[in-house]
C-alpha atoms as a PDB file:
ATOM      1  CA  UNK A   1       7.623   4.136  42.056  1.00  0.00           C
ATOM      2  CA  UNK A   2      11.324   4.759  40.917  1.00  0.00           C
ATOM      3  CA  UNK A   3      13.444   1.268  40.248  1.00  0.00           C
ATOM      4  CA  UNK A   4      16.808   1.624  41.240  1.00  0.00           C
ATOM      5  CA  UNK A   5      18.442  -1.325  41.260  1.00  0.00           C
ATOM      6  CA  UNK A   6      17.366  -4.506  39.238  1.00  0.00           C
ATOM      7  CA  UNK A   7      18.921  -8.086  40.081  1.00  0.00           C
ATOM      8  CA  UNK A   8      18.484 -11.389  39.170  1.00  0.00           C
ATOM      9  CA  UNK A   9      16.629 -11.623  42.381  1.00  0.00           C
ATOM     10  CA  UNK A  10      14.245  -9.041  41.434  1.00  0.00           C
ATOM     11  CA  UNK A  11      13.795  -4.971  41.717  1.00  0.00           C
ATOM     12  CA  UNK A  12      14.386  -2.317  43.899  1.00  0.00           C
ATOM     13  CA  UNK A  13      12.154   0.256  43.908  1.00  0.00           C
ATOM     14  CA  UNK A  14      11.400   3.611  45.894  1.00  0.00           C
ATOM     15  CA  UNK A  15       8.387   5.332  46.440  1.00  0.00           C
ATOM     16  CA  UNK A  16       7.344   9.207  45.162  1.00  0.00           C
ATOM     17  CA  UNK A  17       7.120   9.897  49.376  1.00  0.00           C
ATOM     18  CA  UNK A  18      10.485   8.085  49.993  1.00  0.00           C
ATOM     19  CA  UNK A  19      12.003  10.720  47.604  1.00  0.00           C
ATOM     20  CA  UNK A  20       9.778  14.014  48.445  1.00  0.00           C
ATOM     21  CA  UNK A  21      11.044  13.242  52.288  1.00  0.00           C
ATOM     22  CA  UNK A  22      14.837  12.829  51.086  1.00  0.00           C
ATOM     23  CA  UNK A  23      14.290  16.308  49.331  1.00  0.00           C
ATOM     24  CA  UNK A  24      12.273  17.842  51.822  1.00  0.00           C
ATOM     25  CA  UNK A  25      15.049  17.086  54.964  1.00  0.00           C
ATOM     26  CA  UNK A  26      17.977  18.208  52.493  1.00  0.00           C
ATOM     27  CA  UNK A  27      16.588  21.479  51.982  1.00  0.00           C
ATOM     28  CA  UNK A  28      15.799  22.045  55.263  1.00  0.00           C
ATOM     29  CA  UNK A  29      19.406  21.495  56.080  1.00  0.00           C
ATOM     30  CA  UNK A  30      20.516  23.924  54.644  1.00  0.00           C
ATOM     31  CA  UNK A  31      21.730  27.551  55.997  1.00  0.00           C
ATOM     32  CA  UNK A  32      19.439  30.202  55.344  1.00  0.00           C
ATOM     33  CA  UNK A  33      16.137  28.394  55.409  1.00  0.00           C
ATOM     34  CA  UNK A  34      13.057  29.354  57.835  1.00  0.00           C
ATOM     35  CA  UNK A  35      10.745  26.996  55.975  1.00  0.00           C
ATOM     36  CA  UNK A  36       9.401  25.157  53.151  1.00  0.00           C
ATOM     37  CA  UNK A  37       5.492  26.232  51.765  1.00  0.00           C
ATOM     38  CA  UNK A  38       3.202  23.702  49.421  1.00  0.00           C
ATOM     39  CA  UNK A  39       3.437  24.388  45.927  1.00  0.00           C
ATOM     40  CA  UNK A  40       0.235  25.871  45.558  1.00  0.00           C
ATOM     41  CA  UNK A  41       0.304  28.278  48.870  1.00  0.00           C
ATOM     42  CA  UNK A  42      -1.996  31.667  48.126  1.00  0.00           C
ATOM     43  CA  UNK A  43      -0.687  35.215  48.156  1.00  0.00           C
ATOM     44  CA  UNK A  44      -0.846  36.532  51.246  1.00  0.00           C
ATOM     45  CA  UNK A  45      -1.193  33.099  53.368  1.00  0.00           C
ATOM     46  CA  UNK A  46       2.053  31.462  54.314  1.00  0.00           C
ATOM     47  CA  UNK A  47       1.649  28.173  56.734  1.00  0.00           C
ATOM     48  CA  UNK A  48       5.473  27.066  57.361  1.00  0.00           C
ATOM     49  CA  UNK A  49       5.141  23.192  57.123  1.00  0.00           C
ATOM     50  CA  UNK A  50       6.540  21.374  59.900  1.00  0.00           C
ATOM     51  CA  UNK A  51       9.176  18.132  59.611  1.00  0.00           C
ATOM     52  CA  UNK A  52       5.713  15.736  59.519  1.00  0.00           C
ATOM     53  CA  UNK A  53       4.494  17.311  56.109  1.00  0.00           C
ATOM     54  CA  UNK A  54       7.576  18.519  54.766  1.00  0.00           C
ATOM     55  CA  UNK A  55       7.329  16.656  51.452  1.00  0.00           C
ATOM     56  CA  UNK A  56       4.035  18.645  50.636  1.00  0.00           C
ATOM     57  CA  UNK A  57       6.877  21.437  49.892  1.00  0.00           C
ATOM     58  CA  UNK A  58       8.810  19.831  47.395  1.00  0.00           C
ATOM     59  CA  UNK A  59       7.193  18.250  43.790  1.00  0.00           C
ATOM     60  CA  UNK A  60       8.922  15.416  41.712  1.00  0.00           C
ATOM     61  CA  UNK A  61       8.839  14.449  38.291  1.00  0.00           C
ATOM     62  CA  UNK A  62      10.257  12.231  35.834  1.00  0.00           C
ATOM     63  CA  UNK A  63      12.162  13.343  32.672  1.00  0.00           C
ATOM     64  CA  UNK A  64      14.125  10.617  30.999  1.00  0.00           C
ATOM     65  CA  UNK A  65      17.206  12.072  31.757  1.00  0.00           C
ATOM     66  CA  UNK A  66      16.636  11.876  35.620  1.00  0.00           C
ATOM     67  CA  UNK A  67      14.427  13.222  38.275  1.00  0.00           C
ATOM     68  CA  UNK A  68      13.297  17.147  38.549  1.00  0.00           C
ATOM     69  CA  UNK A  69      13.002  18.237  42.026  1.00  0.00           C
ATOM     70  CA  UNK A  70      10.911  21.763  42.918  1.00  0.00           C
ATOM     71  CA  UNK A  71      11.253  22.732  45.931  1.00  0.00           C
ATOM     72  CA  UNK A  72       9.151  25.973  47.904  1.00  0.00           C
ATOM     73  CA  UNK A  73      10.886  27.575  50.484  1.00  0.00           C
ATOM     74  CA  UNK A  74      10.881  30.859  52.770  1.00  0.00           C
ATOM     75  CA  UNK A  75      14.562  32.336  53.737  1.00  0.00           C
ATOM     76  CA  UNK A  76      15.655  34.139  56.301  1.00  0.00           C
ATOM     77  CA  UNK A  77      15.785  37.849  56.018  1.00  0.00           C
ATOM     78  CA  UNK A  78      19.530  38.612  55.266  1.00  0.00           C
ATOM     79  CA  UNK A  79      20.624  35.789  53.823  1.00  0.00           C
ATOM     80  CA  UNK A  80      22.070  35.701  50.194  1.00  0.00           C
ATOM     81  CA  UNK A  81      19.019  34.435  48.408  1.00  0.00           C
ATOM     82  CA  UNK A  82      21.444  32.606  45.431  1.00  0.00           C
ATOM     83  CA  UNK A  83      24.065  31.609  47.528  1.00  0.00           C
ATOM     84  CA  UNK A  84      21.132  29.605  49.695  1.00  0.00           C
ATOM     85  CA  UNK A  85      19.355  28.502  46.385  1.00  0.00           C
ATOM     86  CA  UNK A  86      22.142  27.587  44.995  1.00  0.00           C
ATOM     87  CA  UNK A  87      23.429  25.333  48.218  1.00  0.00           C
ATOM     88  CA  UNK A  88      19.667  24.228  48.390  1.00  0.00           C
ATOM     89  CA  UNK A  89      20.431  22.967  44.711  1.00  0.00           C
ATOM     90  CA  UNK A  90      23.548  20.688  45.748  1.00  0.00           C
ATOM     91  CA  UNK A  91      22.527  19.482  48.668  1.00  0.00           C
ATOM     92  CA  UNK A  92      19.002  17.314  47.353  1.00  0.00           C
ATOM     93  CA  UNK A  93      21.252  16.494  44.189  1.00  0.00           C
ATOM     94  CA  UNK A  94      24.025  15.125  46.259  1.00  0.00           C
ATOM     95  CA  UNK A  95      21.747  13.810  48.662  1.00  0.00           C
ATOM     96  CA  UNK A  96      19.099  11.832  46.055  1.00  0.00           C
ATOM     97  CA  UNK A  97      21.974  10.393  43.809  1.00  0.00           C
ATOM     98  CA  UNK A  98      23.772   9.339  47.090  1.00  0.00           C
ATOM     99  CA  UNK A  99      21.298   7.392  49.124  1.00  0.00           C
ATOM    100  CA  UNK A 100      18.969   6.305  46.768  1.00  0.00           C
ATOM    101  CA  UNK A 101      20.838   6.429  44.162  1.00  0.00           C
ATOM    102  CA  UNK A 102      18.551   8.259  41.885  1.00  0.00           C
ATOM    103  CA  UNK A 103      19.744  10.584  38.601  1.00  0.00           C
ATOM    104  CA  UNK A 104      18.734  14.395  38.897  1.00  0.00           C
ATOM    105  CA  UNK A 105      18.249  16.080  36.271  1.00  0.00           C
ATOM    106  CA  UNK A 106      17.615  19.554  37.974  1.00  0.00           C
ATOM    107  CA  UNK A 107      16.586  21.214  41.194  1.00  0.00           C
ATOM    108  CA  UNK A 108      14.649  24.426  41.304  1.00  0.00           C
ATOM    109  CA  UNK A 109      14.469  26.381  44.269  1.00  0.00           C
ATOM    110  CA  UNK A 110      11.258  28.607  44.342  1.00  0.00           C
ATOM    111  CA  UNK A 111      11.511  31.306  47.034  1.00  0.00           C
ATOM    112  CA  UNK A 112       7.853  31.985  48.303  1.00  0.00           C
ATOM    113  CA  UNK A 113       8.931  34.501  50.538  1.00  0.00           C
ATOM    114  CA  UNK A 114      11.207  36.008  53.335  1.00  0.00           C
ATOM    115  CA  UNK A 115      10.791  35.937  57.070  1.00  0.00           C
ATOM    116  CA  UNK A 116      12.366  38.396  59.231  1.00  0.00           C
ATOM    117  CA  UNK A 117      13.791  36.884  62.869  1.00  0.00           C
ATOM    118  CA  UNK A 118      11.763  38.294  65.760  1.00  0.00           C
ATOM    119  CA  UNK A 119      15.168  36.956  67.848  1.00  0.00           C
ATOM    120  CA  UNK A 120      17.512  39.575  69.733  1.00  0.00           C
END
């Protein structure tokens, strides 16, 4: 649990989930994106994860000078890989200090790998 907010009426607090989800849908925002992959994906095997376990893509943890966010993502063949990390990057910062008003102290943006569009 991450406190937020604390009151004379008492705490507010946000769950680990609460802000994997928040990182999860900002990344997938983002231009350039086919996918997001768990953390611990094997060579060779990539299972895109869908919008229902999209926080098994992204891992949080607490430094005291705010919250590090990985994220592990596949991009889109042609895209500029550090233009999209680097968007990827500002958006779950922006997003995370906006709605739940949490610090970040970084983002990293792991590529796992590069799909190429079957689509003509």
């Amino acid at each position: 649990m991450y406190k937020i907010k604390s009151n004379e009426m008492g705490d507010i607090t946000v769950t680990r989930e609460m802000v994997e989800t928040l990182a999860g849908l900002a990344t997938m925002d983002c231009y350039g994106l086919v996918g997001m992959v768990p953390q611990n994906i094997q060579t060779g095997i990539s299972n895109i994860l869908g919008l229902e376990s999209i926080r098994k893509g992204v891992q949080v943890s607490n430094t005291d000078e705010g919250l590090v966010i990985d994220v592990y993502v596949i991009v889109s063949y042609g895209t500029k890989i550090p233009e999209v990390a680097s968007n990827v990057m500002q958006k779950v910062a922006y997003v995370l200090e906006k709605n739940a008003q949490l610090p970040v102290a970084a983002v990293n943006v792991n590529v796992r790998g590069v799909r190429v569009s079957t689509d003509k």
